[in-house]
C-alpha atoms as a PDB file:
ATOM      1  CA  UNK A   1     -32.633-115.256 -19.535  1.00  0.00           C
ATOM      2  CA  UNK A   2     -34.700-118.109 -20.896  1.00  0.00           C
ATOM      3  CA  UNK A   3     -36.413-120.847 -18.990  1.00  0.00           C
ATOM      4  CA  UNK A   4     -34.251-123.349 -19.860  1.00  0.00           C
ATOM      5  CA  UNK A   5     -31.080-121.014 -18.723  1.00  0.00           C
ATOM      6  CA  UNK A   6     -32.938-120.332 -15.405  1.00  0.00           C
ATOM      7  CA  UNK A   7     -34.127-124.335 -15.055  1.00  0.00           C
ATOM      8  CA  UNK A   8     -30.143-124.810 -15.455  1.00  0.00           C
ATOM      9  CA  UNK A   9     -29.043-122.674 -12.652  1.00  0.00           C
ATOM     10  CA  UNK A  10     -31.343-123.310 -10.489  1.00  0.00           C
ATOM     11  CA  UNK A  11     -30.166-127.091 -10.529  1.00  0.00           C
ATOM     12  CA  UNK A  12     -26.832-126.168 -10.611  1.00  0.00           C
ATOM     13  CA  UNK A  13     -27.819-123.986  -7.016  1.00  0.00           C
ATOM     14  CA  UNK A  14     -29.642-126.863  -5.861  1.00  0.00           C
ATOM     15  CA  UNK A  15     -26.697-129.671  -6.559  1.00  0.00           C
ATOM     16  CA  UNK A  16     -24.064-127.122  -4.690  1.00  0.00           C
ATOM     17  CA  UNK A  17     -26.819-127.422  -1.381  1.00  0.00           C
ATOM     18  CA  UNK A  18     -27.026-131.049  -1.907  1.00  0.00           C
ATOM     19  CA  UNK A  19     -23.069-131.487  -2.067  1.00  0.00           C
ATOM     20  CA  UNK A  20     -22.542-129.151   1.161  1.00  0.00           C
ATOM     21  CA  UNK A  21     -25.313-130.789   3.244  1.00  0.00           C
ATOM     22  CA  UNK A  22     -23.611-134.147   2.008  1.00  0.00           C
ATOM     23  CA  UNK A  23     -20.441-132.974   3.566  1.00  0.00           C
ATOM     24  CA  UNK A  24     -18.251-134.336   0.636  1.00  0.00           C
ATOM     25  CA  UNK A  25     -15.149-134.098   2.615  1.00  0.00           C
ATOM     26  CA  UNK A  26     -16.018-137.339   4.094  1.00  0.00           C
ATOM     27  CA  UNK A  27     -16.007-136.464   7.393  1.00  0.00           C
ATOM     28  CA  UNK A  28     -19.496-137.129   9.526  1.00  0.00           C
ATOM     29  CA  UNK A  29     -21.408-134.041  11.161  1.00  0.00           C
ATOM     30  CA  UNK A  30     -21.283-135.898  14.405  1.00  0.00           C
ATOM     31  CA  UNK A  31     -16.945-136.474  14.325  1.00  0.00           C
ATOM     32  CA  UNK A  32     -17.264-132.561  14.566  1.00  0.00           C
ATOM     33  CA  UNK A  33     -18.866-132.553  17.397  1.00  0.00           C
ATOM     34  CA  UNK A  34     -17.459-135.750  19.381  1.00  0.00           C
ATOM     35  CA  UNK A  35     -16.689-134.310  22.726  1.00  0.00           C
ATOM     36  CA  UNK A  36     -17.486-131.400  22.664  1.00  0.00           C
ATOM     37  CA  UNK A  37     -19.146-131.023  26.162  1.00  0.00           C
ATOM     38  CA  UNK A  38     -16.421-132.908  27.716  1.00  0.00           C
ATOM     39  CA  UNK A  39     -15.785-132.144  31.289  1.00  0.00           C
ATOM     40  CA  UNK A  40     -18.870-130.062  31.010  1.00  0.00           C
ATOM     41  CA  UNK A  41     -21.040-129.616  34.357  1.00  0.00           C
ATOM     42  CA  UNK A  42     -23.660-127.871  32.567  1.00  0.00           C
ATOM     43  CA  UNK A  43     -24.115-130.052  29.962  1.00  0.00           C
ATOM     44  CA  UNK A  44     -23.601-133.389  32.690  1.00  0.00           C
ATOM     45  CA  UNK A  45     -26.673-131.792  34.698  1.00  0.00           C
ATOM     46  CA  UNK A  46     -28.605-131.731  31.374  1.00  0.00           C
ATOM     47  CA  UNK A  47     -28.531-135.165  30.489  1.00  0.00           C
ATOM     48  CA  UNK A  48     -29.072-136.358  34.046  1.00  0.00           C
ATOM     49  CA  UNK A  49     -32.167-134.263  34.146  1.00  0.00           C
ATOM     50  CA  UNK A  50     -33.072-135.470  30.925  1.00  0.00           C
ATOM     51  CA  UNK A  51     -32.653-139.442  32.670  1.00  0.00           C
ATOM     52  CA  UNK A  52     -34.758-138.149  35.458  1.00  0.00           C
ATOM     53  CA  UNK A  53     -37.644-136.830  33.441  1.00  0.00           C
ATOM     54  CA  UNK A  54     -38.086-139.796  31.003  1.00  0.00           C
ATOM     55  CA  UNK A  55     -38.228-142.453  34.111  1.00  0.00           C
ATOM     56  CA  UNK A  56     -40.452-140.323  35.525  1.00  0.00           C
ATOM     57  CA  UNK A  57     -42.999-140.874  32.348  1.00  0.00           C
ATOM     58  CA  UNK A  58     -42.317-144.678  32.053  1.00  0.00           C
ATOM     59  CA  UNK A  59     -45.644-146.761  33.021  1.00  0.00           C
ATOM     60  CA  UNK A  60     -45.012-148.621  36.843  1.00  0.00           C
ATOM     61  CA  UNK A  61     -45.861-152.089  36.663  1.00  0.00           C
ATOM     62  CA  UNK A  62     -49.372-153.197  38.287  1.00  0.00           C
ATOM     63  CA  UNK A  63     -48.747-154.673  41.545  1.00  0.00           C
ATOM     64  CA  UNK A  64     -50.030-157.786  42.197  1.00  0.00           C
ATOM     65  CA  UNK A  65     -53.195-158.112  44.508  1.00  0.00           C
ATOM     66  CA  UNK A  66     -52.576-160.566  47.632  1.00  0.00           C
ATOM     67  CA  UNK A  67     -54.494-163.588  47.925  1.00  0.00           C
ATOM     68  CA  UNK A  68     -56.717-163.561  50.941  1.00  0.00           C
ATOM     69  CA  UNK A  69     -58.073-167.035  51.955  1.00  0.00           C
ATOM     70  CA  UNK A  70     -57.692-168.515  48.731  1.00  0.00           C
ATOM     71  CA  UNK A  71     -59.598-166.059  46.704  1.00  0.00           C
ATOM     72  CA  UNK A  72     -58.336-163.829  44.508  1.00  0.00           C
END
């Protein structure tokens, strides 16, 4: 097989991985997957975890200091 023969089908591979990751049948990844944990308590538990742990890693505000006899 000569380089240009193997240059050919390896494009030819790569445009049949482009097309499939592409999805070509118009339909997007995520309409696959749409409600899919539905009704799920598992999965409900998750994201509510998931809240819990990324409030938890938010910055609290500064409180203010009280002024005590007009100084600061």
């Amino acid at each position: 097989m000569s380089a240009l023969e193997k240059l050919e089908k390896r494009l030819a591979s790569l445009e049949a991985e482009v097309a499939k990751l592409k999805h070509e049948d118009g339909t997007p990844w995520w309409e696959e997957w749409f409600g899919a944990f539905a009704n799920d308590s598992h999965f409900e538990e998750a994201m509510k975890l998931g809240r819990k742990w990324r409030e938890s890693q938010k910055p609290r505000p500064k409180r203010k200091r009280k002024v005590k006899n007009g100084r600061s």
